[in-house]
Protein backbone atom coordinates (compact mmCIF):
# COMPACT_ATOMS: atom_id res chain seq x y z
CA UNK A 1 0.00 0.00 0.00
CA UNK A 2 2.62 2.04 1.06
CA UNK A 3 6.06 1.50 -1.47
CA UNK A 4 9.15 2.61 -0.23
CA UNK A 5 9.93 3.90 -2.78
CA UNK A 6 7.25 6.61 -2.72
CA UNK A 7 6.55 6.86 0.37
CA UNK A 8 8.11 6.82 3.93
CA UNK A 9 5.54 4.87 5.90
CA UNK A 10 5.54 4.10 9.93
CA UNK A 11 2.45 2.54 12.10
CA UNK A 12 1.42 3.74 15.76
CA UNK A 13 -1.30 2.55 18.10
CA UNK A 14 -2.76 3.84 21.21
CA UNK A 15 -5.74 4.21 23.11
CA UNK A 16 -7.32 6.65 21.27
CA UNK A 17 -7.35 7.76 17.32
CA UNK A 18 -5.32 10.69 18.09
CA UNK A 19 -2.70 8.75 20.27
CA UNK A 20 -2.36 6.43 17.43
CA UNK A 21 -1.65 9.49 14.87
CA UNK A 22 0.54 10.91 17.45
CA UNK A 23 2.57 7.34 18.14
CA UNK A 24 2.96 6.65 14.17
CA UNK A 25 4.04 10.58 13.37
CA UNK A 26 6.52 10.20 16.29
CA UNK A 27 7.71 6.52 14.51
CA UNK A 28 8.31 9.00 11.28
CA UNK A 29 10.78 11.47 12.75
CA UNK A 30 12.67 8.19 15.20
CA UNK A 31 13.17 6.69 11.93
CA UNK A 32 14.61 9.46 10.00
CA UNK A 33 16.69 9.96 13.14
CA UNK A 34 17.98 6.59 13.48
CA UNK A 35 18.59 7.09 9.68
CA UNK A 36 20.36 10.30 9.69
CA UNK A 37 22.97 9.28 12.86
CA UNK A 38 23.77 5.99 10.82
CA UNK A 39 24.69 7.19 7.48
CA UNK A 40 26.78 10.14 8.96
CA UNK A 41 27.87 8.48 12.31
CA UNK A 42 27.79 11.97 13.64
CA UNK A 43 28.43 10.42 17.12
CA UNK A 44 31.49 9.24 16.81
CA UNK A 45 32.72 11.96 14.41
CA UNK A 46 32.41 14.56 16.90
CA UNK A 47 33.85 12.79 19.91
CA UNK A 48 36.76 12.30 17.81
CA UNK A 49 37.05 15.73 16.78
CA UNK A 50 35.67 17.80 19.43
CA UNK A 51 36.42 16.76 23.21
CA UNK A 52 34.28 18.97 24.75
CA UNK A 53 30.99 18.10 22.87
CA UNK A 54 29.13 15.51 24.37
CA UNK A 55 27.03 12.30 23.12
CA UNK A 56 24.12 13.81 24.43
CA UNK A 57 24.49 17.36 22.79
CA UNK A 58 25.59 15.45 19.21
CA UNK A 59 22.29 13.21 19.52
CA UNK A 60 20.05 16.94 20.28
CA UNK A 61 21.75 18.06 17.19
CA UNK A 62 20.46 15.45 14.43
CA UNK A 63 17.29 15.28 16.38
CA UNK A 64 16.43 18.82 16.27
CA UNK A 65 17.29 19.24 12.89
CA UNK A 66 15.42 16.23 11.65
CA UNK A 67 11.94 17.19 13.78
CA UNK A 68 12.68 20.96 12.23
CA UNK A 69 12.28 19.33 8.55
CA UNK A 70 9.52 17.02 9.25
CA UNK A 71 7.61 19.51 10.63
CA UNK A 72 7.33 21.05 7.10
CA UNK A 73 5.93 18.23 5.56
CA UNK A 74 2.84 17.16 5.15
CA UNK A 75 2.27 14.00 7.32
CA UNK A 76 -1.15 11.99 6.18
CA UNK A 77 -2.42 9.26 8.16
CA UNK A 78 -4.70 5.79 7.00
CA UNK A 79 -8.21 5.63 8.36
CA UNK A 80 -7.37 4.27 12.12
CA UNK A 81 -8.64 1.00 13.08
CA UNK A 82 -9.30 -0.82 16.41
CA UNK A 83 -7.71 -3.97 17.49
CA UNK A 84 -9.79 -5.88 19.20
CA UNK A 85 -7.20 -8.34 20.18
CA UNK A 86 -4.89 -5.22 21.33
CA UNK A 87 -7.33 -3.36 22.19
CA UNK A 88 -5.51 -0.05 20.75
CA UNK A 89 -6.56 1.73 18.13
CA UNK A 90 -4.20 1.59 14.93
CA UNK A 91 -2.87 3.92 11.85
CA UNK A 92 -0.38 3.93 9.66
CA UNK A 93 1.09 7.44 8.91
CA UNK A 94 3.07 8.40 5.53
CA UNK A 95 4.85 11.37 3.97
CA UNK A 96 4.83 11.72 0.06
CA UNK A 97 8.80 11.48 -1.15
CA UNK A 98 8.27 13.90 -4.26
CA UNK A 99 6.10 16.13 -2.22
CA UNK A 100 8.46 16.18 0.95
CA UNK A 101 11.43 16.79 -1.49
CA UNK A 102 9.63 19.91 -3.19
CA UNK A 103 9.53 21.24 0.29
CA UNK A 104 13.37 20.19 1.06
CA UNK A 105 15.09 21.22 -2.19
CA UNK A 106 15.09 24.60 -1.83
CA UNK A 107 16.45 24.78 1.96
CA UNK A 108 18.83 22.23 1.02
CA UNK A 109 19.99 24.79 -1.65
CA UNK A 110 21.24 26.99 0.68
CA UNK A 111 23.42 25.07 2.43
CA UNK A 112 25.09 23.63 -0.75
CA UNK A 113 25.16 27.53 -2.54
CA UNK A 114 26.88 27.97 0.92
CA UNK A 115 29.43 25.09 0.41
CA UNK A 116 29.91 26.41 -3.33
CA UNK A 117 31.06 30.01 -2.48
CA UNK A 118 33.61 28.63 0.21
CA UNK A 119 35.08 26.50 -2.69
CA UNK A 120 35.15 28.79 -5.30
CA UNK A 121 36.71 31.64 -2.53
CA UNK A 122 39.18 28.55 -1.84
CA UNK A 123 39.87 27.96 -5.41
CA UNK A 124 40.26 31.39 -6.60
CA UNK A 125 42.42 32.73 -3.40
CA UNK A 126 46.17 34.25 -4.74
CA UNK A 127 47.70 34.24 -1.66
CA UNK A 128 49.15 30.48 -0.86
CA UNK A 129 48.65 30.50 2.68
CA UNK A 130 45.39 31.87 2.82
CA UNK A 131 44.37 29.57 0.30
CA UNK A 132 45.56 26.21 2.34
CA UNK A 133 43.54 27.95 5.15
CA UNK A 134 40.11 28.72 3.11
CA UNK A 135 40.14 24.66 2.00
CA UNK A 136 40.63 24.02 5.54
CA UNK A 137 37.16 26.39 6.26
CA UNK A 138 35.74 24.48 3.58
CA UNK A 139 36.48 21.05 4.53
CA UNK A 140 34.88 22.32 8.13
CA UNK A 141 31.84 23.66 7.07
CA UNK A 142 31.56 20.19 4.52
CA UNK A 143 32.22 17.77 7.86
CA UNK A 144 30.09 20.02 10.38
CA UNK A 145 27.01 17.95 12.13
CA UNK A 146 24.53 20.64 10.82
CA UNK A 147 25.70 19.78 6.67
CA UNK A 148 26.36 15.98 7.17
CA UNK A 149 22.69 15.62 8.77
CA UNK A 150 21.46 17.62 6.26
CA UNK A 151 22.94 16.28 3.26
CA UNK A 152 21.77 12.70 5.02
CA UNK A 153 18.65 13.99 5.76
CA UNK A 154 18.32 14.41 1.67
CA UNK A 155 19.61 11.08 0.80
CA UNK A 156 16.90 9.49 2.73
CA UNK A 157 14.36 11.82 1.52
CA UNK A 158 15.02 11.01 -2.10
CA UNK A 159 18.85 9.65 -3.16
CA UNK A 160 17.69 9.55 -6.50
CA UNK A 161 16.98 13.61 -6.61
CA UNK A 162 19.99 14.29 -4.26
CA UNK A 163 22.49 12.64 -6.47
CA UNK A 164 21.67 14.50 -9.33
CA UNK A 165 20.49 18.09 -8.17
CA UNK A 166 23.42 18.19 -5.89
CA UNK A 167 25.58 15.92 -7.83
CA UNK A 168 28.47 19.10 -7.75
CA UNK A 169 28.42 19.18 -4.16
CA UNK A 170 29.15 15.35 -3.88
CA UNK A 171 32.08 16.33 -6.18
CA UNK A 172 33.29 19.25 -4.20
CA UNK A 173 33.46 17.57 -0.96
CA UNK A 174 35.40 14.62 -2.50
CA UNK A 175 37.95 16.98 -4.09
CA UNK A 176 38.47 18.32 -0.99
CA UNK A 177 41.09 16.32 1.21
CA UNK A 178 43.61 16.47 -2.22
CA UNK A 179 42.84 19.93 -2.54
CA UNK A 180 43.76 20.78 1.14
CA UNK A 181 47.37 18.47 0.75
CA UNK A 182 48.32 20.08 -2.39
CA UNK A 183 47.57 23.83 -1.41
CA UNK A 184 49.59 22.73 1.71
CA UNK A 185 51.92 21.61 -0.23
CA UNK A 186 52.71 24.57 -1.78
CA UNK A 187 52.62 27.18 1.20
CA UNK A 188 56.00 27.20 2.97
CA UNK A 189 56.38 29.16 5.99
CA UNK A 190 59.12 30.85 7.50
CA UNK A 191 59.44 31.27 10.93
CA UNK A 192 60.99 34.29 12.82
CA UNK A 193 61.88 33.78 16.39
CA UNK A 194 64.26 36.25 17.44
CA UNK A 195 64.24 35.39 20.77
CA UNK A 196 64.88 31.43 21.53
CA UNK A 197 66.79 28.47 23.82
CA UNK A 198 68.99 26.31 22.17
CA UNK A 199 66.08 26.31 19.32
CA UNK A 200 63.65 24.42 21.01
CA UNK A 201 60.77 26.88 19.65
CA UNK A 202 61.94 27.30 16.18
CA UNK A 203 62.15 23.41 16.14
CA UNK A 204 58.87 23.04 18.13
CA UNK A 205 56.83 24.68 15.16
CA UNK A 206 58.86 23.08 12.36
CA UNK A 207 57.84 20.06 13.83
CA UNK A 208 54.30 21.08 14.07
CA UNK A 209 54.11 23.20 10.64
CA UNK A 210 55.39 20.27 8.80
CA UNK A 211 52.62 17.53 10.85
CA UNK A 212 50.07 19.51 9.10
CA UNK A 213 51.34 19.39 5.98
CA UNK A 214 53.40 22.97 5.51
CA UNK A 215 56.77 23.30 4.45
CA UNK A 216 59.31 25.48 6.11
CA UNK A 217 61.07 27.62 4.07
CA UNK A 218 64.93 28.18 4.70
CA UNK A 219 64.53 31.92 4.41
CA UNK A 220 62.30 34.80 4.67
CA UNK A 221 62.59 35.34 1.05
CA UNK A 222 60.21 33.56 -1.26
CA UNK A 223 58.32 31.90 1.84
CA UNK A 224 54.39 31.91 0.97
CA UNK A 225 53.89 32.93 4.47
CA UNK A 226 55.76 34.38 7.58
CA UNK A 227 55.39 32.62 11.40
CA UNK A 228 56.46 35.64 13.62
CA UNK A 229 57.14 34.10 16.93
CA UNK A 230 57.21 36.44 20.10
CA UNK A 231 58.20 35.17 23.46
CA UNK A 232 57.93 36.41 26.38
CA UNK A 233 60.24 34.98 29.64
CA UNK A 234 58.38 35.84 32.09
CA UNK A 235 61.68 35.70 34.39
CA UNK A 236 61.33 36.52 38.07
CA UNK A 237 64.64 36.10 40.39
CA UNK A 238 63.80 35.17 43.78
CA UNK A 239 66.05 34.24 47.15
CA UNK A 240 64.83 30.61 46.39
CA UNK A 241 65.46 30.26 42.92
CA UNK A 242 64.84 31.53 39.43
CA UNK A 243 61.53 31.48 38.39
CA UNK A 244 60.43 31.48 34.26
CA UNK A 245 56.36 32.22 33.30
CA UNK A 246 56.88 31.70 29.40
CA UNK A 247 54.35 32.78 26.71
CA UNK A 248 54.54 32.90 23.53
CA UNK A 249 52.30 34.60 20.79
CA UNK A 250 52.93 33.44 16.94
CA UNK A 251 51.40 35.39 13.87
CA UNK A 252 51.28 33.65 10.55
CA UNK A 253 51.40 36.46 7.89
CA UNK A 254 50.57 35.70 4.10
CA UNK A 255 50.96 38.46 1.38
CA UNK A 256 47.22 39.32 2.49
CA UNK A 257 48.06 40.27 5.73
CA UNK A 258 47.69 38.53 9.06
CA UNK A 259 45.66 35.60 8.79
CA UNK A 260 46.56 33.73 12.08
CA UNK A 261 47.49 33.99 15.68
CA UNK A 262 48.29 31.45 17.37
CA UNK A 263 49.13 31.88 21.50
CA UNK A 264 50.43 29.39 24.17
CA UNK A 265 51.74 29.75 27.83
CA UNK A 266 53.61 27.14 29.55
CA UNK A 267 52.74 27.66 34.09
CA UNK A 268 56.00 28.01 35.69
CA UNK A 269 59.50 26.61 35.70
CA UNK A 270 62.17 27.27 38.01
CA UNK A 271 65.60 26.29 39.09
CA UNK A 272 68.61 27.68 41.34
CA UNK A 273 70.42 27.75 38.30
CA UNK A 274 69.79 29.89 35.77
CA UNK A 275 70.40 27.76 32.57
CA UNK A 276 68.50 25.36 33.65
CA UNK A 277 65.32 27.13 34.68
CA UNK A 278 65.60 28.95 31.52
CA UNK A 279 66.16 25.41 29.80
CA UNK A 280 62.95 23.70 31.70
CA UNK A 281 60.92 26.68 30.65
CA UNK A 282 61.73 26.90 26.80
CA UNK A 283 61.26 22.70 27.00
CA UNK A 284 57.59 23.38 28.46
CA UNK A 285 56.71 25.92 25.85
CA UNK A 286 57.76 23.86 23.03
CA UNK A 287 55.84 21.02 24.65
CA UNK A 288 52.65 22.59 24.77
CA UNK A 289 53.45 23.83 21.06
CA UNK A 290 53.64 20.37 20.27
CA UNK A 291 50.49 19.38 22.53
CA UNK A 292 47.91 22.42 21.21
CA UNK A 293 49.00 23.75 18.16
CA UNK A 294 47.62 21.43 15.32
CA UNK A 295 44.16 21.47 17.47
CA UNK A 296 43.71 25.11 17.51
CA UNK A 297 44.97 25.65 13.65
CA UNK A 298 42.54 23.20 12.50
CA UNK A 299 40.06 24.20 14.64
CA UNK A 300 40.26 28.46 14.42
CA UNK A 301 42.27 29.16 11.26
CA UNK A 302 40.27 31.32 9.17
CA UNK A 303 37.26 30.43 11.35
């Protein structure tokens, strides 16, 4: 009565003809939940990419979204029936793929125009650096909960529309990983750290700049982009000791201008000699450039 390919069917009961309308419209929205976490596994996406997001707030996100789009369709239900042997009253409702899809299209369209201008911004960008960032922006927007749901939300309305009206998005997000490695590729960095110990910063963000994909350029000279690293000691003497509070701020500079700053502190290290509190607190520092610098460039570059 109902084919799946037409339609998306579910059946409620309950005590009364209303109940059973409300159980079987409820059965519609579980199912297109159920659908949308599976085909993006948005759960385990985010915990792997964001530790402070919970399970709980990544299952309100699909949820909401999908009971926002349902809403706008128009849910019909069969003529309810009673079962006798239940005793609960029965229905079966159903939302019309093509007419559902009408609705969705256009909303859809947004989000995909929205994915198309961050590519073609990407694509056309002059200066290197910025340009490695912008494919980063657009790989973020193209792997975000609200676009994956979305996009799945589509492909269970009606694959067969999806795949062709929006066939240049599916081709834009797959382009997009080799497109981020070769615009990488070709944005070497130089970094400037006038003030350093035994080059345990300069090495800290080679380390890191190259991790993610960047080259670093021998000199200034050429370099797509400029890292200009600022430290500050934070030296206190004291009777017991001396005491080091490093910070450092770094500021990645393309031939657009600044484009990122990147900052990172270290606590305290001391010592009752001075080379080697100075020592222990450039080795923290370059630790915790190691620790939280590929997390906050892919997270806030460009953002």
């Amino acid at each position: 009565m109902y084919p799946a390919d037409t339609y998306i069917a579910q059946h409620g009961q309950g005590q009364t003809r209303e109940a059973a309308e409300a159980s079987a419209a409820a059965a519609i929205s579980r199912y297109f939940i159920s659908e949308v976490r599976s085909a993006t596994g948005i759960l385990e996406f985010e915990r792997q990419t964001n530790g402070v997001t919970t399970e709980t707030q990544l299952a309100a996100t699909s949820e909401i979204l999908v009971n926002s789009q349902t809403e706008l369709f128009a849910v019909r239900y069969a003529e309810a029936w009673f079962n006798k042997a239940e005793k609960q009253w029965e229905t079966t409702a159903y939302i019309d793929r093509a007419e559902a899809w009408a609705i969705y299209e256009p909303r859809f369209q947004k989000q995909a125009e929205a994915l198309r201008g961050l590519y073609q911004a990407a694509e056309t960008e002059g200066d290197l650096f910025k340009k490695a960032l912008l494919w980063g922006v657009t790989n973020r927007y193209a792997q975000s909960a609200d676009f994956e749901a979305a996009y799945s939300f589509g492909q269970i309305l009606n694959s067969a529309k999806m795949n062709v009206v929006f066939s240049v998005v599916r081709s834009n997000t797959a382009s997009l990983p080799q497109k981020i490695d070769n615009a990488r590729r070709n944005a070497d960095v130089y970094i400037d750290c006038p003030v350093d110990f035994e080059s345990l910063i300069v090495n800290a963000f080679s380390r890191a700049l190259i991790s993610e994909g960047f080259p670093v350029a021998k000199t200034r000279a050429g370099a797509a982009a400029v890292c200009t690293i600022t430290v500050d000691e934070g030296m206190q003497k004291r009777e017991l000791g001396i005491f080091y509070y490093p910070s450092l701020q770094a500021v990645f500079t393309g031939s657009s201008g600044a484009l990122f700053t990147y900052n990172a502190s270290a606590g305290s290290a001391s010592a009752v000699t001075p080379d080697v509190a100075k020592r222990r607190a450039y080795t923290a520092l370059a630790e915790q450039v190691q620790k939280s610098f590929s997390t906050e460039f892919n997270a806030n570059a460009e953002k």
